[in-house]
Protein backbone atom coordinates (compact mmCIF):
# COMPACT_ATOMS: atom_id res chain seq x y z
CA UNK A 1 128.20 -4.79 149.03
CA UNK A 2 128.49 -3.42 145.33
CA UNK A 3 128.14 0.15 144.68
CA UNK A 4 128.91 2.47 141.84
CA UNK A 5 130.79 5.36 142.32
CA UNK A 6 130.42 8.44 139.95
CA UNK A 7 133.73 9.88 139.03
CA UNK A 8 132.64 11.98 135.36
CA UNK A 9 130.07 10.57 133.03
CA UNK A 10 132.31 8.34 131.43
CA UNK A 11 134.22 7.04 134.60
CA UNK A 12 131.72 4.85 136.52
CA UNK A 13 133.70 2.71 138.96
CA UNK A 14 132.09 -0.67 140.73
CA UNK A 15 133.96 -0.12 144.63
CA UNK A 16 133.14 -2.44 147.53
CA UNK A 17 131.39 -1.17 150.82
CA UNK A 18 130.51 -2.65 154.06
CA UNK A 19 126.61 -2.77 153.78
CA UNK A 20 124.96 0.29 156.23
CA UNK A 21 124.34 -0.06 159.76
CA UNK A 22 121.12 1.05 160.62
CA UNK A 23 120.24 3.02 164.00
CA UNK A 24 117.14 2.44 166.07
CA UNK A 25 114.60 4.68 164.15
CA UNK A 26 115.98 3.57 160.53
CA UNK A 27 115.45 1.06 158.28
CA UNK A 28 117.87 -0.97 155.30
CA UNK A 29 116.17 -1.36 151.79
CA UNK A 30 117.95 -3.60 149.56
CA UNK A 31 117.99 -1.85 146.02
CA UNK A 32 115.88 -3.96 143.17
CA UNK A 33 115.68 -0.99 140.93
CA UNK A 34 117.19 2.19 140.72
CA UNK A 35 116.40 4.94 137.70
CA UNK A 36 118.96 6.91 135.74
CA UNK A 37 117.93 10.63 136.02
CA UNK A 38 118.69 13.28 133.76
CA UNK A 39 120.28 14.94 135.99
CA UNK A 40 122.68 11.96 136.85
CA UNK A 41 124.29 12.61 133.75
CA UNK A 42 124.83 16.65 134.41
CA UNK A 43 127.94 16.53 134.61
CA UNK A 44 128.32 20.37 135.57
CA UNK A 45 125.70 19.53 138.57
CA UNK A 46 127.52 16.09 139.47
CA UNK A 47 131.37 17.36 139.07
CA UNK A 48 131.38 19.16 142.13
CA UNK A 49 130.46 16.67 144.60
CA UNK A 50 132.51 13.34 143.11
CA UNK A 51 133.70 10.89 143.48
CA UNK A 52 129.95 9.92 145.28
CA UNK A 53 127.45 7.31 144.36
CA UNK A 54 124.44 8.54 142.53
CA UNK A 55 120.96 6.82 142.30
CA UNK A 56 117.68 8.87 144.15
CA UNK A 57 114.96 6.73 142.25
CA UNK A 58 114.79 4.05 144.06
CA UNK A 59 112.67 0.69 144.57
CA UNK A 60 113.40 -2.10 146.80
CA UNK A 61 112.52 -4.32 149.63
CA UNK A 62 113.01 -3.84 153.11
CA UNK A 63 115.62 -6.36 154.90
CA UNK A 64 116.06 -4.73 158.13
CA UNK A 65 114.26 -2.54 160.65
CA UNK A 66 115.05 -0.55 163.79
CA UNK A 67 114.09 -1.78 166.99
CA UNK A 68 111.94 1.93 167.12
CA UNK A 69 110.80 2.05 163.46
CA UNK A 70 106.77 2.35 162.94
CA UNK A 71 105.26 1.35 160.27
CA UNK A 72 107.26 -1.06 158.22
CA UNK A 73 108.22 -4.66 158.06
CA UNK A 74 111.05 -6.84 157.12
CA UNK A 75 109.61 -7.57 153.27
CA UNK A 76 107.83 -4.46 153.02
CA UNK A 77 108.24 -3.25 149.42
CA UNK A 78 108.82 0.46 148.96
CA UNK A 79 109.47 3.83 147.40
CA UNK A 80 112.01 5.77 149.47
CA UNK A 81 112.78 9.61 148.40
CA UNK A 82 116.04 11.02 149.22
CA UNK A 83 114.71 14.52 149.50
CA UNK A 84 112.24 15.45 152.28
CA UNK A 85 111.30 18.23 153.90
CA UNK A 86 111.22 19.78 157.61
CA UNK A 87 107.26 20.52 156.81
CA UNK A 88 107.75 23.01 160.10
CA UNK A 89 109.83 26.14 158.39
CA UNK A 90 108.58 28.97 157.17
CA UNK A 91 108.64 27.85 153.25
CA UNK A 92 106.90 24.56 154.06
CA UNK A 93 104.32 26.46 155.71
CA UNK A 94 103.81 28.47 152.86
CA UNK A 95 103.45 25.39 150.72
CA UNK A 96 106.85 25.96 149.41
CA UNK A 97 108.49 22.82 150.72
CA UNK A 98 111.01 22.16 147.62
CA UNK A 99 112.72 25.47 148.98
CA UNK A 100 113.41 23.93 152.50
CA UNK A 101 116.40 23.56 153.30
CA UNK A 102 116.17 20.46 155.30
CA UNK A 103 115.10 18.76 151.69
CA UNK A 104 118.14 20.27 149.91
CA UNK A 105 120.29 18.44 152.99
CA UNK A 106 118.69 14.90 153.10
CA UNK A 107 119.27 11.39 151.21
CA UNK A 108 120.12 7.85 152.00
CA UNK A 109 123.17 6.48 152.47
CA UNK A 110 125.45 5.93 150.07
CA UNK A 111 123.25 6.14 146.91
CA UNK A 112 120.55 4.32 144.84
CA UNK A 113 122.66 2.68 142.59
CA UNK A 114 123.85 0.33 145.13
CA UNK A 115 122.71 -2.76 146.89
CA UNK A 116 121.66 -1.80 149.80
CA UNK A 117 120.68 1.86 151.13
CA UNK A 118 120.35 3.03 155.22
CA UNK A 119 117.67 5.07 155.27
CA UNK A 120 117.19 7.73 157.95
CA UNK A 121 115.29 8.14 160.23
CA UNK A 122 113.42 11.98 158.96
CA UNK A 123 113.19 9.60 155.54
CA UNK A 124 111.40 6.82 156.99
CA UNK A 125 108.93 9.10 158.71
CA UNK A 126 108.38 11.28 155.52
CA UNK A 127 110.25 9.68 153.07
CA UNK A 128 109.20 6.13 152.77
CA UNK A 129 106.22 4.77 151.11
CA UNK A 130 104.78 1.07 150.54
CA UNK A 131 104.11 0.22 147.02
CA UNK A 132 100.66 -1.22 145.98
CA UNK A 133 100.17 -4.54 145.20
CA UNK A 134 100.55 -4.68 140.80
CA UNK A 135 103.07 -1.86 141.00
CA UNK A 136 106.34 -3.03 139.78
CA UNK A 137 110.07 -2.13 141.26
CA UNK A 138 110.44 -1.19 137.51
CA UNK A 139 107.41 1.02 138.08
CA UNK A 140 108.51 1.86 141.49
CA UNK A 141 111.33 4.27 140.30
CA UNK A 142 109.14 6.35 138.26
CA UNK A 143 107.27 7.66 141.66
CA UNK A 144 110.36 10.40 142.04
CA UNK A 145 110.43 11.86 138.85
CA UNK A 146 106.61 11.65 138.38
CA UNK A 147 106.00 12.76 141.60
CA UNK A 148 108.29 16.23 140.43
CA UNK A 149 106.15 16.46 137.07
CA UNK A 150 102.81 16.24 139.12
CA UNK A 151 104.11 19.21 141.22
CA UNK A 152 105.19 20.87 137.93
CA UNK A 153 101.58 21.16 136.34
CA UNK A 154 100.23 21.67 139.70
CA UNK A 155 102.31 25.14 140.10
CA UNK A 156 101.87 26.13 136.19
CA UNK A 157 98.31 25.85 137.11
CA UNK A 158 97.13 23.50 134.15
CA UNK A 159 93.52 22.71 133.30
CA UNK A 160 91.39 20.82 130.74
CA UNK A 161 91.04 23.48 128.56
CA UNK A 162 94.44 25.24 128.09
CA UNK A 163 96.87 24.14 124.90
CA UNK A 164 100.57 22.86 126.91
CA UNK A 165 103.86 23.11 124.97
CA UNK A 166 106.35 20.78 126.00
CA UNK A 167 109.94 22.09 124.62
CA UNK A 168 112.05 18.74 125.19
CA UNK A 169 110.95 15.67 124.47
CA UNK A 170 113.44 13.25 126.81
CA UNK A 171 112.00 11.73 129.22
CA UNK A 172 110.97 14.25 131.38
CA UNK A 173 109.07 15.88 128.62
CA UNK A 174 107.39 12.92 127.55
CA UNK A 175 106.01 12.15 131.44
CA UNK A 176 104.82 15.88 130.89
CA UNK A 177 103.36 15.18 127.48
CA UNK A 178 101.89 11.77 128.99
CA UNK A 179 100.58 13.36 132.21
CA UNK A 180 98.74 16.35 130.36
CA UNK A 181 96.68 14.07 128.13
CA UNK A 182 96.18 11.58 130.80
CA UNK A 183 94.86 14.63 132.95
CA UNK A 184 92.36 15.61 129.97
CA UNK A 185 94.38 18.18 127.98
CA UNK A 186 93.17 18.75 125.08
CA UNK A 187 95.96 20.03 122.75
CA UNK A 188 99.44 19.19 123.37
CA UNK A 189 102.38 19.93 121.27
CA UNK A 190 106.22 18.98 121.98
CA UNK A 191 109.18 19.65 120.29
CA UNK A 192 112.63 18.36 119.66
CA UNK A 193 115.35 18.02 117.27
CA UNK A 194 116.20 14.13 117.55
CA UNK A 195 113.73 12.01 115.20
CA UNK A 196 113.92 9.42 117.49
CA UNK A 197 112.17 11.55 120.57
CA UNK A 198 109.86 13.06 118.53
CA UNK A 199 108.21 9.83 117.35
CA UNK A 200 108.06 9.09 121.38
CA UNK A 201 106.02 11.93 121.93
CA UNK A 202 103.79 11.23 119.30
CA UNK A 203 103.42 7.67 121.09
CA UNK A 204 102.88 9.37 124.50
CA UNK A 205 99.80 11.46 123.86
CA UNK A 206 101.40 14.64 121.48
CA UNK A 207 98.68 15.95 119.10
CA UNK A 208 101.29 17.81 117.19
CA UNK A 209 105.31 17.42 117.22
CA UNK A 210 107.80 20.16 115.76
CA UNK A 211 111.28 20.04 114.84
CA UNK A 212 112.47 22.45 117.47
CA UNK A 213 114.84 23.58 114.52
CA UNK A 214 111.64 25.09 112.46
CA UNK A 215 109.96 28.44 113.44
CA UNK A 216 107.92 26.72 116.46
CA UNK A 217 105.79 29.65 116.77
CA UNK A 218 104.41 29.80 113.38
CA UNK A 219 103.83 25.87 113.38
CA UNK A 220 102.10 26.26 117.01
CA UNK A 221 99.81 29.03 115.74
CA UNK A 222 98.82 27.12 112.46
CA UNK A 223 98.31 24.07 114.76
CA UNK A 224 96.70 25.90 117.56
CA UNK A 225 93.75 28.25 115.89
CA UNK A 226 95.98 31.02 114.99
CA UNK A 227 97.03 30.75 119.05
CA UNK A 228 100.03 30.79 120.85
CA UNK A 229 100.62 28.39 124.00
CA UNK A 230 98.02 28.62 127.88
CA UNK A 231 101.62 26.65 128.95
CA UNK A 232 104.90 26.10 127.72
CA UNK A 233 106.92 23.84 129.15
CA UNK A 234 110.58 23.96 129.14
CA UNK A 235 111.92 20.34 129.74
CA UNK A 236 115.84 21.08 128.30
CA UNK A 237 118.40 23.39 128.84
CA UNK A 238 119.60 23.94 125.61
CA UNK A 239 119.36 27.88 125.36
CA UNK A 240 117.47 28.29 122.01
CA UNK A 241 114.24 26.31 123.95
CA UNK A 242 114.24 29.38 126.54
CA UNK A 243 113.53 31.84 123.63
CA UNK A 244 111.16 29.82 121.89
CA UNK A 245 109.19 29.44 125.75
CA UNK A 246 109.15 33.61 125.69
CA UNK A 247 108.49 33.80 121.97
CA UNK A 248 104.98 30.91 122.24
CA UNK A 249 103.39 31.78 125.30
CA UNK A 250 99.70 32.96 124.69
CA UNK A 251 98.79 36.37 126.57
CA UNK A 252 97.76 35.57 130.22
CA UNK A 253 100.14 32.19 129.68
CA UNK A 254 102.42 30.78 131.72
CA UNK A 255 105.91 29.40 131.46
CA UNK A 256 107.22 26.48 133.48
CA UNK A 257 110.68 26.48 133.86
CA UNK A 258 111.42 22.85 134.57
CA UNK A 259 115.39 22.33 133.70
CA UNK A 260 117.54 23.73 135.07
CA UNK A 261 120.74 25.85 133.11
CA UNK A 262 124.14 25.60 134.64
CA UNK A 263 124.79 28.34 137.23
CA UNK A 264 127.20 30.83 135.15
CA UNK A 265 124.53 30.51 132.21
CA UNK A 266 122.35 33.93 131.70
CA UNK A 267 119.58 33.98 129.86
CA UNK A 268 117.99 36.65 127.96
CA UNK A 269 114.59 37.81 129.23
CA UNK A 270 112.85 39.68 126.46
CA UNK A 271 110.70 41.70 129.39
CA UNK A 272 108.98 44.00 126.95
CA UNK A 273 106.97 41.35 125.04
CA UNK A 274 106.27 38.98 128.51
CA UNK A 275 105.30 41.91 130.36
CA UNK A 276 102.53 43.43 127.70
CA UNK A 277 101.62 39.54 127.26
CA UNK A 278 101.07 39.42 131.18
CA UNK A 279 102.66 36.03 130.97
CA UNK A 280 103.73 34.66 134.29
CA UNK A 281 106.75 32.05 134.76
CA UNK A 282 106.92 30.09 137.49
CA UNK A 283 109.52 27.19 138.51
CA UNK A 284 109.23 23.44 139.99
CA UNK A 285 111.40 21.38 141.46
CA UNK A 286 111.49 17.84 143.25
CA UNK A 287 108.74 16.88 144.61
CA UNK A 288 107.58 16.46 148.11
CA UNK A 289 104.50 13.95 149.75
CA UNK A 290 101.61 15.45 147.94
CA UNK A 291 102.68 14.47 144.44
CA UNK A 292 104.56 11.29 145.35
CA UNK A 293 100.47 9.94 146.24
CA UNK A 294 99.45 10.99 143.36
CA UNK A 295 102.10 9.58 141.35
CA UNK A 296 101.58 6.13 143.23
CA UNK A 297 97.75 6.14 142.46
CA UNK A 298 98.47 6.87 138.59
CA UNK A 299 100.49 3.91 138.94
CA UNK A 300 98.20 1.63 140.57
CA UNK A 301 95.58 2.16 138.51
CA UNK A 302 98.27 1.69 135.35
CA UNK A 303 96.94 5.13 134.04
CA UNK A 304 100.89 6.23 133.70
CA UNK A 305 102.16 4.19 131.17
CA UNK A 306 105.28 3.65 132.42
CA UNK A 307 106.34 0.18 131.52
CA UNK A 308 106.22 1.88 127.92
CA UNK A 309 108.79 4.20 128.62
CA UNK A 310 111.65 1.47 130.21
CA UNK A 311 113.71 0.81 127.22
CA UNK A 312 117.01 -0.26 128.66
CA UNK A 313 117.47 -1.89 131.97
CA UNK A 314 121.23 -3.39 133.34
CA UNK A 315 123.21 -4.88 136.20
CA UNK A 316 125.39 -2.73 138.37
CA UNK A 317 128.31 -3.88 136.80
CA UNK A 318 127.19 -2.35 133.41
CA UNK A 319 125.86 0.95 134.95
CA UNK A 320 128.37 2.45 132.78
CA UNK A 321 126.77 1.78 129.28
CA UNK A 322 123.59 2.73 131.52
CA UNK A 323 124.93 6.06 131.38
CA UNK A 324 126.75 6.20 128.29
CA UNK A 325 122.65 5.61 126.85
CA UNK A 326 121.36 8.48 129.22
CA UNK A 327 124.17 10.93 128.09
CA UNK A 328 124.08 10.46 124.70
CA UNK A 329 119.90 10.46 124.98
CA UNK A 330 119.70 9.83 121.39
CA UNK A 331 118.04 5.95 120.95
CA UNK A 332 117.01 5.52 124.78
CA UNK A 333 113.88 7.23 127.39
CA UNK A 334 114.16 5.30 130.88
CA UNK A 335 117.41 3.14 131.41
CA UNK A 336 116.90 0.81 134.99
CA UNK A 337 119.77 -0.10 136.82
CA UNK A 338 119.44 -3.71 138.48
CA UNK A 339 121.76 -3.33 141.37
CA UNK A 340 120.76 -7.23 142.87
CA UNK A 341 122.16 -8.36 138.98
């Protein structure tokens, strides 16, 4: 089989495999579709572990199953996530199952952005989920990363009422912006510098989008009653949106960190202002069995526009301009990889 092996961001190689052999209690999914993350393109976060193959949102059919696999079938179409946890440790019983290590250690075998995928057997028992009838593949591999905003808003504790900040308007802060109006928000703002993401969040639900370059706080308050931010959402790493979070959350606020910074960055924590502001900030990541239903019902019912948000979809043997779009994240939001094509 065809898979593509991540050397740096601009060397993306196409390498021949044998295809997986399953054991008893697994299961082989050939690939249909298979998402280019934001973090794909890290190259800090990727570096370290290449030369690998990449690819954890995933949609495909199953074409093989183990003689002691329950539950699925030979046609079955699915959502498989590469990250699951124990749910029997000491963080998972405290609800805090993206901290498990068993989640950190999982995945399929080699990586989504090749034909075929082995999945194992802790991800076929809490890993693997059948995709309604109406959803897509092309819809199947937003159920990761939507799955990891729904657990995002669920831990920043948003509601109906509160005014959300989205700092970053790639695709990850566009689901956010998306998600917060489809969930009944009433005021959302976003920011960016790129003219090109900003109109996008307009398009995806943003009552009011700032050039990230301006002074975002005055523009909120103007925009917001003379009030800062319930939540501010920090969907970048570029260091000037982590002031700007600290600087527009309201008093009693509370600031998601959703991106992650590279491991030697530091950033400044003006403690004086959050503490007399008694804002909290609180972090997500991934996104465990809890939000990956919801994001699969907010696809079947087509309430998640995400159709709207594919604008770039290749073959396996053009991942590399699939990346070169991601990396560059300047006239693309969601770029599919094909790996059957």
């Amino acid at each position: 089989m065809r898979v593509a092996v991540y050397y740096n961001n601009k060397d993306i190689r196409i390498e021949e495999r044998p295809i997986p052999r399953i054991g008893p209690k697994e299961i082989l999914v050939k690939v249909v579709a298979s998402g280019i993350c934001g973090s794909d393109v890290m190259e800090w976060y990727r570096i370290k572990t290449a030369p690998r193959v990449l690819g954890h949102e995933i949609a495909g059919e199953i074409v093989e199953v183990g003689a002691e696999a329950e539950g699925f079938r030979v046609g079955d179409r699915v959502f498989v996530s590469h990250h699951v946890p124990c749910n029997e440790c000491r963080y998972c019983r405290r609800g805090y199952h993206t901290a498990c290590a068993t989640l950190r250690s999982t995945n399929f075998d080699p990586g989504g952005f090749a034909e075929f995928v082995r999945v194992p057997e802790i991800n076929v028992r809490s890993g693997t989920f059948i995709l309604p009838d109406g959803v897509t593949f092309d819809e199947g591999t937003f159920v990761e990363p939507l799955g990891c905003v729904v657990r995002g808003q669920r831990v920043a504790g948003i509601e109906a009422e509160h005014s959300v900040l989205v700092l970053g308007s790639g695709v990850a802060g566009l689901m956010h912006i998306h998600l917060a109006k489809i969930m009944g928000v009433n005021k959302v703002f976003a920011t960016d510098i790129s003219d090109y993401r900003m109109k996008a969040a307009s398009e995806f639900g943003a009552d009011v989008v700032i050039n990230a370059n301006d002074n975002v706080t005055d523009v909120l308050k103007d925009a917001n009653g003379g009030r800062l931010a319930d939540v501010v959402i920090v969907c970048t790493g570029a260091l000037p949106a982590f002031e700007q979070a600290f600087q527009t959350v309201d008093c009693g606020g509370t600031i998601l960190m959703f991106a992650p910074t590279a491991p030697d960055v530091m950033v400044p924590l003006p403690l004086y202002d959050v503490y007399f502001r008694s804002a909290k900030i609180v972090f997500s990541y991934a996104a465990v069995n809890e939000d990956i239903t919801e994001a699969i019902a907010l696809l079947r019912k087509k309430a998640f526009n995400a159709v709207g948000m594919v604008t770039h979809s290749f073959g396996l043997q053009e991942i590399q301009k699939g990346f070169d779009f991601v990396a560059r994240a300047d006239r693309s939001i969601k770029v599919i990889i094909r790996p059957q094509d």
